[in-house]
PDB file of N, CA and C in Angstrom:
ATOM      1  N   UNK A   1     108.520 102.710 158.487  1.00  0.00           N
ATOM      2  CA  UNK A   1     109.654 102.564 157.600  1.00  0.00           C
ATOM      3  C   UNK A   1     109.215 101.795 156.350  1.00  0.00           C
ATOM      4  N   UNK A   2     109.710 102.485 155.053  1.00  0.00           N
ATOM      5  CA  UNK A   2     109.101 101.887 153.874  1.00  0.00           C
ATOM      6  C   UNK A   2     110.142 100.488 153.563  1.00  0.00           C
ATOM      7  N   UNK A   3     109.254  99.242 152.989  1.00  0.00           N
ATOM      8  CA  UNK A   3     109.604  98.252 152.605  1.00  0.00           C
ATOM      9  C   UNK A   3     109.989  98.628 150.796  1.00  0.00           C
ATOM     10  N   UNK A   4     110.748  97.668 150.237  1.00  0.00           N
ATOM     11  CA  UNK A   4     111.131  98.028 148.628  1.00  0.00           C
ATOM     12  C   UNK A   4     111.181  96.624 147.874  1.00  0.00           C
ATOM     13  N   UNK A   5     111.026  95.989 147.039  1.00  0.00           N
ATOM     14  CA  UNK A   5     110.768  94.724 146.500  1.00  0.00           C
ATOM     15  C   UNK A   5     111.682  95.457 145.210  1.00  0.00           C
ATOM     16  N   UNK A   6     113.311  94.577 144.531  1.00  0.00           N
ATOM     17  CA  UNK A   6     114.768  94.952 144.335  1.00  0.00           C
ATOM     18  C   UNK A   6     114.482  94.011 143.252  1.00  0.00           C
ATOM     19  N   UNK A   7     114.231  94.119 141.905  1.00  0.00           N
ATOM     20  CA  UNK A   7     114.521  93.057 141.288  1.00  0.00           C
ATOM     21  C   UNK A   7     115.057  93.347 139.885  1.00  0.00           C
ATOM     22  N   UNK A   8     115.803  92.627 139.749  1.00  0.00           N
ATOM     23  CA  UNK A   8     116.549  92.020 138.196  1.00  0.00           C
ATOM     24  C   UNK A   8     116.104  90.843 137.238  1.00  0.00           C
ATOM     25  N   UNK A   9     115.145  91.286 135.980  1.00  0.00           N
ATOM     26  CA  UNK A   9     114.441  90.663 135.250  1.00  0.00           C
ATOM     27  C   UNK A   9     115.072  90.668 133.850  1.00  0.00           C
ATOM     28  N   UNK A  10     115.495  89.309 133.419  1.00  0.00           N
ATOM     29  CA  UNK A  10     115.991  89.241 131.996  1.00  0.00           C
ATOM     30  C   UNK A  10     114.568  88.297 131.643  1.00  0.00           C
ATOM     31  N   UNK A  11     113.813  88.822 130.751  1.00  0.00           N
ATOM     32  CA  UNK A  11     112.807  87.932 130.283  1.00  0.00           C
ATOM     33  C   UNK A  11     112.931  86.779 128.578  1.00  0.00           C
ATOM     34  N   UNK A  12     112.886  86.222 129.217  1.00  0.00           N
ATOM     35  CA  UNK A  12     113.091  84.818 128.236  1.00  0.00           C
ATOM     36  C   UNK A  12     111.718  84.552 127.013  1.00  0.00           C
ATOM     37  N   UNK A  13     110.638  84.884 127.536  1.00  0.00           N
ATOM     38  CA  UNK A  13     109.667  84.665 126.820  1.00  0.00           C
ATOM     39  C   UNK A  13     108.771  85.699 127.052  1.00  0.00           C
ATOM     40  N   UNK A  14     108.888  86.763 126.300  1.00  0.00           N
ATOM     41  CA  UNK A  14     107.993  88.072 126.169  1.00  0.00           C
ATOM     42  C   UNK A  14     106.619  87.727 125.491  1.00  0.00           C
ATOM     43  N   UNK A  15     106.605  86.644 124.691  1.00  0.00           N
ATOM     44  CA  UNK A  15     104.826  86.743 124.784  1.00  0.00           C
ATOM     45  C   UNK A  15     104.265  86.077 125.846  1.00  0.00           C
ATOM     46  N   UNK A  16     104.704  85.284 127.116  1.00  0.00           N
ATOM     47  CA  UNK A  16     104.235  85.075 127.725  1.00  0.00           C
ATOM     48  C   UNK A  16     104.379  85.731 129.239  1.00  0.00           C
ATOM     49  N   UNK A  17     105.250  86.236 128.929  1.00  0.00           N
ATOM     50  CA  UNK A  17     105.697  87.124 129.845  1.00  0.00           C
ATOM     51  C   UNK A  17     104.350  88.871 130.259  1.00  0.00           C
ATOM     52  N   UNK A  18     104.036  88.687 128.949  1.00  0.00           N
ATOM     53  CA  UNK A  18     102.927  89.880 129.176  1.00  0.00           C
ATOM     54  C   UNK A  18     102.039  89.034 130.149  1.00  0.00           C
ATOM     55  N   UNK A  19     101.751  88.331 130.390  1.00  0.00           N
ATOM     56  CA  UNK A  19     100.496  87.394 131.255  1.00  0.00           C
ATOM     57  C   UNK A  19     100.772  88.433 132.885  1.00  0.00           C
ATOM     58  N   UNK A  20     101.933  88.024 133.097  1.00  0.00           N
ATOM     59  CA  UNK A  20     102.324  88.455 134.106  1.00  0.00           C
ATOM     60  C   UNK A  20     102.177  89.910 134.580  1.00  0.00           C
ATOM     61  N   UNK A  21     102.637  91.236 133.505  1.00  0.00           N
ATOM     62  CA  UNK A  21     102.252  92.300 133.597  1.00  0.00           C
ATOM     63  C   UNK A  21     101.332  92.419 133.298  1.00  0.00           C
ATOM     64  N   UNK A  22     100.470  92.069 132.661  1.00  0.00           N
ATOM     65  CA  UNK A  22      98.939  92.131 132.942  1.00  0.00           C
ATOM     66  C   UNK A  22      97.848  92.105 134.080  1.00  0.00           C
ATOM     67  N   UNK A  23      98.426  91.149 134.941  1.00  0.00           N
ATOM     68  CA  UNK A  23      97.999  90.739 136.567  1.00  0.00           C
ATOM     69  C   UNK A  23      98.775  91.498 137.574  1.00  0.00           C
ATOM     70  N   UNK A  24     100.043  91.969 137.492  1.00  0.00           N
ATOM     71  CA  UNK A  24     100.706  92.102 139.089  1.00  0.00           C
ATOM     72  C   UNK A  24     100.395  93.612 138.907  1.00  0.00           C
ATOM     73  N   UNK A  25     100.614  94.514 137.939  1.00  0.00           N
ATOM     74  CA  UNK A  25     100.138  95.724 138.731  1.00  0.00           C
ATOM     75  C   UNK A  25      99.106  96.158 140.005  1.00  0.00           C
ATOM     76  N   UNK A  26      97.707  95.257 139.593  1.00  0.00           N
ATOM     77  CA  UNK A  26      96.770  95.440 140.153  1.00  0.00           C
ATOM     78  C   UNK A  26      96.499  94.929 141.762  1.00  0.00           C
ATOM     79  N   UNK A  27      97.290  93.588 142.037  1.00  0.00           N
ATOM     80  CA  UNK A  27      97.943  92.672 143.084  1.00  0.00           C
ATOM     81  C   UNK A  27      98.881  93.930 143.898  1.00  0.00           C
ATOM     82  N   UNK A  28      99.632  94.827 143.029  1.00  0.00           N
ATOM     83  CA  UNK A  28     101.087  95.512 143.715  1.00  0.00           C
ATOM     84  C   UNK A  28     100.201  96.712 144.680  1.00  0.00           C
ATOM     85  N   UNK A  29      99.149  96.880 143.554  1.00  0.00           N
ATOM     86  CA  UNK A  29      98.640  97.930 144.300  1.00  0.00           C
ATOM     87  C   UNK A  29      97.250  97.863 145.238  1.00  0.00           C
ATOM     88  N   UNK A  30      96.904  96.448 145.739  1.00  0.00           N
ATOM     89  CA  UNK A  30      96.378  95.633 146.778  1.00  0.00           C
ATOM     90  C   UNK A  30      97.045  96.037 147.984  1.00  0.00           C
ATOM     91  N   UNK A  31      98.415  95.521 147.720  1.00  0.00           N
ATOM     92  CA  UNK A  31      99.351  96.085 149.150  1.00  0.00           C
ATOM     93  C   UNK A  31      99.295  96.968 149.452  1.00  0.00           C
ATOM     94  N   UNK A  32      99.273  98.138 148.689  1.00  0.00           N
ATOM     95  CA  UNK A  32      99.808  99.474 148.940  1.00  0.00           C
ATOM     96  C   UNK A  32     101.103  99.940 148.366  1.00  0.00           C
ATOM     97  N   UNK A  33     101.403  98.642 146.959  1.00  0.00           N
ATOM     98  CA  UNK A  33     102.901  99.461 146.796  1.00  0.00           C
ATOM     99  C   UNK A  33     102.555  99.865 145.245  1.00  0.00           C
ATOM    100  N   UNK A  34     103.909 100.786 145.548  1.00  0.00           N
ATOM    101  CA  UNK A  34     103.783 101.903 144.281  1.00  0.00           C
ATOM    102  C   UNK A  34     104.988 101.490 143.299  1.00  0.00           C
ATOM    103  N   UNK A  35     104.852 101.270 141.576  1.00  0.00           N
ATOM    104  CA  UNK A  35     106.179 100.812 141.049  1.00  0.00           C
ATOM    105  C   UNK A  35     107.022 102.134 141.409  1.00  0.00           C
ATOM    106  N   UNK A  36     108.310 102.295 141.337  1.00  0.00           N
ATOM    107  CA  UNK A  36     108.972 103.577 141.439  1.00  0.00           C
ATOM    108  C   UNK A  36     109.777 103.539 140.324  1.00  0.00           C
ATOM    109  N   UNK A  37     110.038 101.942 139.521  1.00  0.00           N
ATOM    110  CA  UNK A  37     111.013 101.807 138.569  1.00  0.00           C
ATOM    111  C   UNK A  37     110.587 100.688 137.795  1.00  0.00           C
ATOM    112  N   UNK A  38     110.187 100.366 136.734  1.00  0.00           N
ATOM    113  CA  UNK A  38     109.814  99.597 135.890  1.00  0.00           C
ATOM    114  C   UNK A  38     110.194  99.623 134.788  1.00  0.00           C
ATOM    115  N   UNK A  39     111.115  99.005 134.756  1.00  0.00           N
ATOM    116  CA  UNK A  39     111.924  99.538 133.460  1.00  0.00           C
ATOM    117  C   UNK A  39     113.169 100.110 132.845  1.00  0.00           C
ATOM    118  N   UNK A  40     112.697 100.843 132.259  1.00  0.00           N
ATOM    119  CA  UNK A  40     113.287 102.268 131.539  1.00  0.00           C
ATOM    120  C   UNK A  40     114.923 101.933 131.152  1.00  0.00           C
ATOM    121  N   UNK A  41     115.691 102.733 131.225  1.00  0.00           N
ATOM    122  CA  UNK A  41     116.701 103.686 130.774  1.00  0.00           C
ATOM    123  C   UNK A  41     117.521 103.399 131.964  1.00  0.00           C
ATOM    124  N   UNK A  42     119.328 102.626 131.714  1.00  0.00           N
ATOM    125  CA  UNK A  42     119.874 102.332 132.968  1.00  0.00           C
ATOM    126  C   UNK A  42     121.133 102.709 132.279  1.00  0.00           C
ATOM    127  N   UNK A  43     122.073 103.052 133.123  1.00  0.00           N
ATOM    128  CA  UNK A  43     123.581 102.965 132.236  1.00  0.00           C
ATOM    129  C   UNK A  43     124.111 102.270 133.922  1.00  0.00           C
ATOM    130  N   UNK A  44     125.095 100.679 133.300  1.00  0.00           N
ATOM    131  CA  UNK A  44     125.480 100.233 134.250  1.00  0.00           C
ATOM    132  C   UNK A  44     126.662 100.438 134.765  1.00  0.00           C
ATOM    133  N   UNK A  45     127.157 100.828 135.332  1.00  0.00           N
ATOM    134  CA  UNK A  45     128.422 101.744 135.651  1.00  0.00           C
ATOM    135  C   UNK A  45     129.606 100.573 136.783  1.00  0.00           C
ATOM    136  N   UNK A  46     128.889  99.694 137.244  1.00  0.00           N
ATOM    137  CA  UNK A  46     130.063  98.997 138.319  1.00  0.00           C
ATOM    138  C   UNK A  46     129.502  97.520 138.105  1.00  0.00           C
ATOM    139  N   UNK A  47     130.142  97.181 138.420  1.00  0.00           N
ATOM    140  CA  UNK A  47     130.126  95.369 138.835  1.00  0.00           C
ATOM    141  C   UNK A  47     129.552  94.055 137.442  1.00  0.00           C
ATOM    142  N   UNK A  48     128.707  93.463 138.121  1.00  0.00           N
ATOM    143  CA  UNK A  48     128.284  92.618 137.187  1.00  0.00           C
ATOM    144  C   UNK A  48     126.555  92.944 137.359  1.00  0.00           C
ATOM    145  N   UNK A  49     126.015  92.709 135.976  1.00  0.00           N
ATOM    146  CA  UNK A  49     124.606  93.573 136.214  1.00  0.00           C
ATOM    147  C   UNK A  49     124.110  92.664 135.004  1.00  0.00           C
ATOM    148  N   UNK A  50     123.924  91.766 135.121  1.00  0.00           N
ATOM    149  CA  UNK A  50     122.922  90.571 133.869  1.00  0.00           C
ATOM    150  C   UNK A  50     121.571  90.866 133.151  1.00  0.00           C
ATOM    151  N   UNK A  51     121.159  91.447 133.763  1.00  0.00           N
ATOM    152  CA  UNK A  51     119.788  90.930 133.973  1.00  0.00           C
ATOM    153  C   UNK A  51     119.495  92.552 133.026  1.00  0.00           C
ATOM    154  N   UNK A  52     118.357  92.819 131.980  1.00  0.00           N
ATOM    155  CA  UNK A  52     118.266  93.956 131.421  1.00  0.00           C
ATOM    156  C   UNK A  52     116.975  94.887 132.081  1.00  0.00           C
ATOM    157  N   UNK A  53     116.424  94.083 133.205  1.00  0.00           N
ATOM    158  CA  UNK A  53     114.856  94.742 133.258  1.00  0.00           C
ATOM    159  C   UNK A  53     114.777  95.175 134.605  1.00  0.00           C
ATOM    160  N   UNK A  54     114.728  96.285 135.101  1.00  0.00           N
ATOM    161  CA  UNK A  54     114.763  96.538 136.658  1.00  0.00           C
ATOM    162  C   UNK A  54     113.634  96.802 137.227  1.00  0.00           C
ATOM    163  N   UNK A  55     113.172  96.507 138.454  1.00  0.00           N
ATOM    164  CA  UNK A  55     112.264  97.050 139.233  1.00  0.00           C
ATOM    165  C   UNK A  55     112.587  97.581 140.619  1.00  0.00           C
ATOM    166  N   UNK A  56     111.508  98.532 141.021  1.00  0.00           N
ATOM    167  CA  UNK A  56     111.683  98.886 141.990  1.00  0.00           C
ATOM    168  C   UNK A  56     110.535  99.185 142.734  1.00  0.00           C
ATOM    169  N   UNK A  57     109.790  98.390 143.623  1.00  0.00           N
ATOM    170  CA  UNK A  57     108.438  99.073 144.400  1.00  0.00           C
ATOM    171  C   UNK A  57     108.550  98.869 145.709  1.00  0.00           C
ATOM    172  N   UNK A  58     107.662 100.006 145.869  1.00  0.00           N
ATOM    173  CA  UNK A  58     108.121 100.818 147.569  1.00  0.00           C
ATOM    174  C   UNK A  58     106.295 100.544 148.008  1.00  0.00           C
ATOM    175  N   UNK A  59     106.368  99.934 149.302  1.00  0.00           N
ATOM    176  CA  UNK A  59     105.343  99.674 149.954  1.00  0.00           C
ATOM    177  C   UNK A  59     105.626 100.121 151.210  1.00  0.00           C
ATOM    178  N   UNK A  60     104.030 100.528 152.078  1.00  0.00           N
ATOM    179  CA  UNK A  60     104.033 101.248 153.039  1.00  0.00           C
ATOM    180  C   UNK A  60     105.269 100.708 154.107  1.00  0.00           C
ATOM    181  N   UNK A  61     105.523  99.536 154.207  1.00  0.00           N
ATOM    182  CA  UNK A  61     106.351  98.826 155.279  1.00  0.00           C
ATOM    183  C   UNK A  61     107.381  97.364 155.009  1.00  0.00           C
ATOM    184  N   UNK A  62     108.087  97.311 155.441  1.00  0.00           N
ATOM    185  CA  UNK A  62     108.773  95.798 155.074  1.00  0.00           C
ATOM    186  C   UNK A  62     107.791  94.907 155.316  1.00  0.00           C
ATOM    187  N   UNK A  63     106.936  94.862 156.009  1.00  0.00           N
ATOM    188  CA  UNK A  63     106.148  93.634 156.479  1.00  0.00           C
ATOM    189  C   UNK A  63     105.237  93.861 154.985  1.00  0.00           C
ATOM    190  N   UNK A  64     104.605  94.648 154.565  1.00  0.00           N
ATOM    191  CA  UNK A  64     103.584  94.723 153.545  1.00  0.00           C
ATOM    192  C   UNK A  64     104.499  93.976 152.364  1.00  0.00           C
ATOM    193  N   UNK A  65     105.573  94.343 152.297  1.00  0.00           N
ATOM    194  CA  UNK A  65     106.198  93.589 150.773  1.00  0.00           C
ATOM    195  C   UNK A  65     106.299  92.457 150.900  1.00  0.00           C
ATOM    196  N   UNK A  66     106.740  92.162 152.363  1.00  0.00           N
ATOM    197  CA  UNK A  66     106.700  90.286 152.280  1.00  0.00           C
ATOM    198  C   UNK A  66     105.355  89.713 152.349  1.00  0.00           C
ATOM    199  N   UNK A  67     104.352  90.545 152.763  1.00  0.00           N
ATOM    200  CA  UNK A  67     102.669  90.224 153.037  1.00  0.00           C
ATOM    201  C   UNK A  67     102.513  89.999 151.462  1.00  0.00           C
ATOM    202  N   UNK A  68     102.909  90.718 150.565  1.00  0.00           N
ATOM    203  CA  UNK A  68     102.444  90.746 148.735  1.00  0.00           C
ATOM    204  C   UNK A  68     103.218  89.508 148.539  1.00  0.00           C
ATOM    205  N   UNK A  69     104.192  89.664 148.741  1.00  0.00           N
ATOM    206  CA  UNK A  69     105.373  88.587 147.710  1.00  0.00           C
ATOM    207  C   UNK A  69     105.006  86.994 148.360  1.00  0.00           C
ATOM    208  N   UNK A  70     104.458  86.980 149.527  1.00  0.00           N
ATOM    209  CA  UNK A  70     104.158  86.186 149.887  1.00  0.00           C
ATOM    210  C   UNK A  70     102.427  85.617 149.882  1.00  0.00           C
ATOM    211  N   UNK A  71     101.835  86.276 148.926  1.00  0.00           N
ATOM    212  CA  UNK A  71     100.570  86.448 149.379  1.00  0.00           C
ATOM    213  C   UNK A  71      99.796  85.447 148.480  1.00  0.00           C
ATOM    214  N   UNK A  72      98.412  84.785 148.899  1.00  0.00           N
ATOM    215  CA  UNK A  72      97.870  83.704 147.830  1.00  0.00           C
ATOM    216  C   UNK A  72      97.712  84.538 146.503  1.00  0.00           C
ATOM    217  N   UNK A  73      97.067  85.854 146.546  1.00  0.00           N
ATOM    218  CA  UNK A  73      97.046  86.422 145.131  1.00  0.00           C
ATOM    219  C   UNK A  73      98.187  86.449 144.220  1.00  0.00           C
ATOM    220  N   UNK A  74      99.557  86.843 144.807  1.00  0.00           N
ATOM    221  CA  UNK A  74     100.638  86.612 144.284  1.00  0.00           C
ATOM    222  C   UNK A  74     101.117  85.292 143.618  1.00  0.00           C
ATOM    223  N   UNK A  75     100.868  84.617 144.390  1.00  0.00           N
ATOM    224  CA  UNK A  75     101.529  83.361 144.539  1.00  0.00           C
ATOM    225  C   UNK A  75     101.395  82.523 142.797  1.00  0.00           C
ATOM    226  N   UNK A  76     100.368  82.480 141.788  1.00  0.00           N
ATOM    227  CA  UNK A  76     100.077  82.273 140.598  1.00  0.00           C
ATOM    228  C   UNK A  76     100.520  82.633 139.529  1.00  0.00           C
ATOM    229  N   UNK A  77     100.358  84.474 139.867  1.00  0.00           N
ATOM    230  CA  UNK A  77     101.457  85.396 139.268  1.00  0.00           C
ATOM    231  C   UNK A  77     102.618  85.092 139.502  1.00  0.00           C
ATOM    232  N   UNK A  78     103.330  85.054 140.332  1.00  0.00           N
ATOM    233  CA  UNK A  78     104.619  85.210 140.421  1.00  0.00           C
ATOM    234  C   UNK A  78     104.835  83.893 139.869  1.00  0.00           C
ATOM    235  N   UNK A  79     104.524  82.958 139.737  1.00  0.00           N
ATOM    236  CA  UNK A  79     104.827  81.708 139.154  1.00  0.00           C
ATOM    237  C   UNK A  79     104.978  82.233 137.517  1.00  0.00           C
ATOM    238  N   UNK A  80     104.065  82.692 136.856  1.00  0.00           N
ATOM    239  CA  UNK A  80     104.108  83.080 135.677  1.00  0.00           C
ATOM    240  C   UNK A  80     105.759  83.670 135.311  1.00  0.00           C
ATOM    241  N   UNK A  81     105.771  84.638 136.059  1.00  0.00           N
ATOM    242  CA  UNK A  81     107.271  85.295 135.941  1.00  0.00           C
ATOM    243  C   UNK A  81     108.419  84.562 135.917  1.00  0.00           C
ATOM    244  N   UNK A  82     108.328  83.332 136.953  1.00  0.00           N
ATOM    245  CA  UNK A  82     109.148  82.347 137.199  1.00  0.00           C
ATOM    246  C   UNK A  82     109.601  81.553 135.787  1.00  0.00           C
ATOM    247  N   UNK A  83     107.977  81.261 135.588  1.00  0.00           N
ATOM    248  CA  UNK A  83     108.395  80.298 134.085  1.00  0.00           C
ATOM    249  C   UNK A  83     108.850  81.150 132.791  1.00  0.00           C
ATOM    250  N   UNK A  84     108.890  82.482 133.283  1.00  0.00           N
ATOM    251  CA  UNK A  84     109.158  83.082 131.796  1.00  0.00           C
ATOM    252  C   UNK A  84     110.420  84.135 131.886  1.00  0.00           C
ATOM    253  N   UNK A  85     110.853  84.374 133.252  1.00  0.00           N
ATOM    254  CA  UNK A  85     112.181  85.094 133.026  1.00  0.00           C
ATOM    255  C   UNK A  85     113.105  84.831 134.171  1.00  0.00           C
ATOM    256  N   UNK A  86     114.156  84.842 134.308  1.00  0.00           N
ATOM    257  CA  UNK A  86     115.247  84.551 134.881  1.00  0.00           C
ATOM    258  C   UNK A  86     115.287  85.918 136.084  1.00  0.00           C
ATOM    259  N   UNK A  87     115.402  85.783 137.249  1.00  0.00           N
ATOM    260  CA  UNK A  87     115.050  86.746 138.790  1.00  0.00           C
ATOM    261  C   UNK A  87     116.314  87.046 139.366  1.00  0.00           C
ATOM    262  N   UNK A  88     116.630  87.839 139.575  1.00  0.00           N
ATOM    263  CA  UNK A  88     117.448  88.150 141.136  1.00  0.00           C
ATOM    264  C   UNK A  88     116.200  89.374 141.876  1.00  0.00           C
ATOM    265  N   UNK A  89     115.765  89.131 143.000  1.00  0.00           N
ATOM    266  CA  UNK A  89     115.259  89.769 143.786  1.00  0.00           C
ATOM    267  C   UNK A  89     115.229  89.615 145.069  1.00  0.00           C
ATOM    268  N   UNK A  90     114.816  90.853 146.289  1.00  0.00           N
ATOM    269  CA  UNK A  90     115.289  91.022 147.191  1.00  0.00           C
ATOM    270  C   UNK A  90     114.039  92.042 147.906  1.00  0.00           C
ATOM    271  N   UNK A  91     113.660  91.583 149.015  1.00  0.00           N
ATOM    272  CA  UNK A  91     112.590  92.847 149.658  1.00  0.00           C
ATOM    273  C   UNK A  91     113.402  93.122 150.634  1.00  0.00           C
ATOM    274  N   UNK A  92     113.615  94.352 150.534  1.00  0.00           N
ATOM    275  CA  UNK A  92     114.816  95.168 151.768  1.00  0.00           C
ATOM    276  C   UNK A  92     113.921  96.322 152.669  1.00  0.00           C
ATOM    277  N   UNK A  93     114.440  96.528 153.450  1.00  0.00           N
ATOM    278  CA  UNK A  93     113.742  98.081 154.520  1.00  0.00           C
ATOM    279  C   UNK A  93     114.566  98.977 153.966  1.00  0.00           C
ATOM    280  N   UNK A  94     113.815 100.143 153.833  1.00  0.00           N
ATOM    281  CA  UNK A  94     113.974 101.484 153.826  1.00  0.00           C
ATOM    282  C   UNK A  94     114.369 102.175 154.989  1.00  0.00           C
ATOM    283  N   UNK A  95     115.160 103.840 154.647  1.00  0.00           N
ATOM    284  CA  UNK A  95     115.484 103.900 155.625  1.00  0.00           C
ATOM    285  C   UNK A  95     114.652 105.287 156.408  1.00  0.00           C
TER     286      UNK A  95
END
């Protein structure tokens, strides 16, 4: 069953913010996960939706996304992101 790493990125500081996409692609695809959504083109249609930057990556298993998100390689990167944009995220199972 595929794992998915759910996130909502408003970035605060885009020149430092590239640091970050510079490093995690290569980390994402360590695990085995694939972006499926980075980005792009959204029309928000219900609720409350803040955040302008979406992601979406699908790894072989729930355990593999928390193995990345949790992982020492991660762990530097994801700090970067921390200091430079505002998060809602979520690693959920697939069905």
């Amino acid at each position: 069953m595929s794992g998915y790493a759910i996130a909502q990125i408003e970035v605060n500081n885009p020149e430092n913010y590239k640091e970050y996409l510079a490093k995690v692609t290569d980390i994402v695809a360590k695990f085995e996960g694939e972006f499926l959504v980075r980005g792009g083109e959204f029309s928000h249609v219900e609720g409350e939706w803040k955040n302008s930057r979406n992601i979406v990556i699908k790894f072989p298993s729930y355990e593999k996304a928390l193995e990345w998100y949790n992982s020492e390689e991660y762990k530097p990167v994801r700090q970067i992101r921390l200091d430079n944009a505002d998060t809602n995220q979520i690693i959920i199972k697939g069905v």
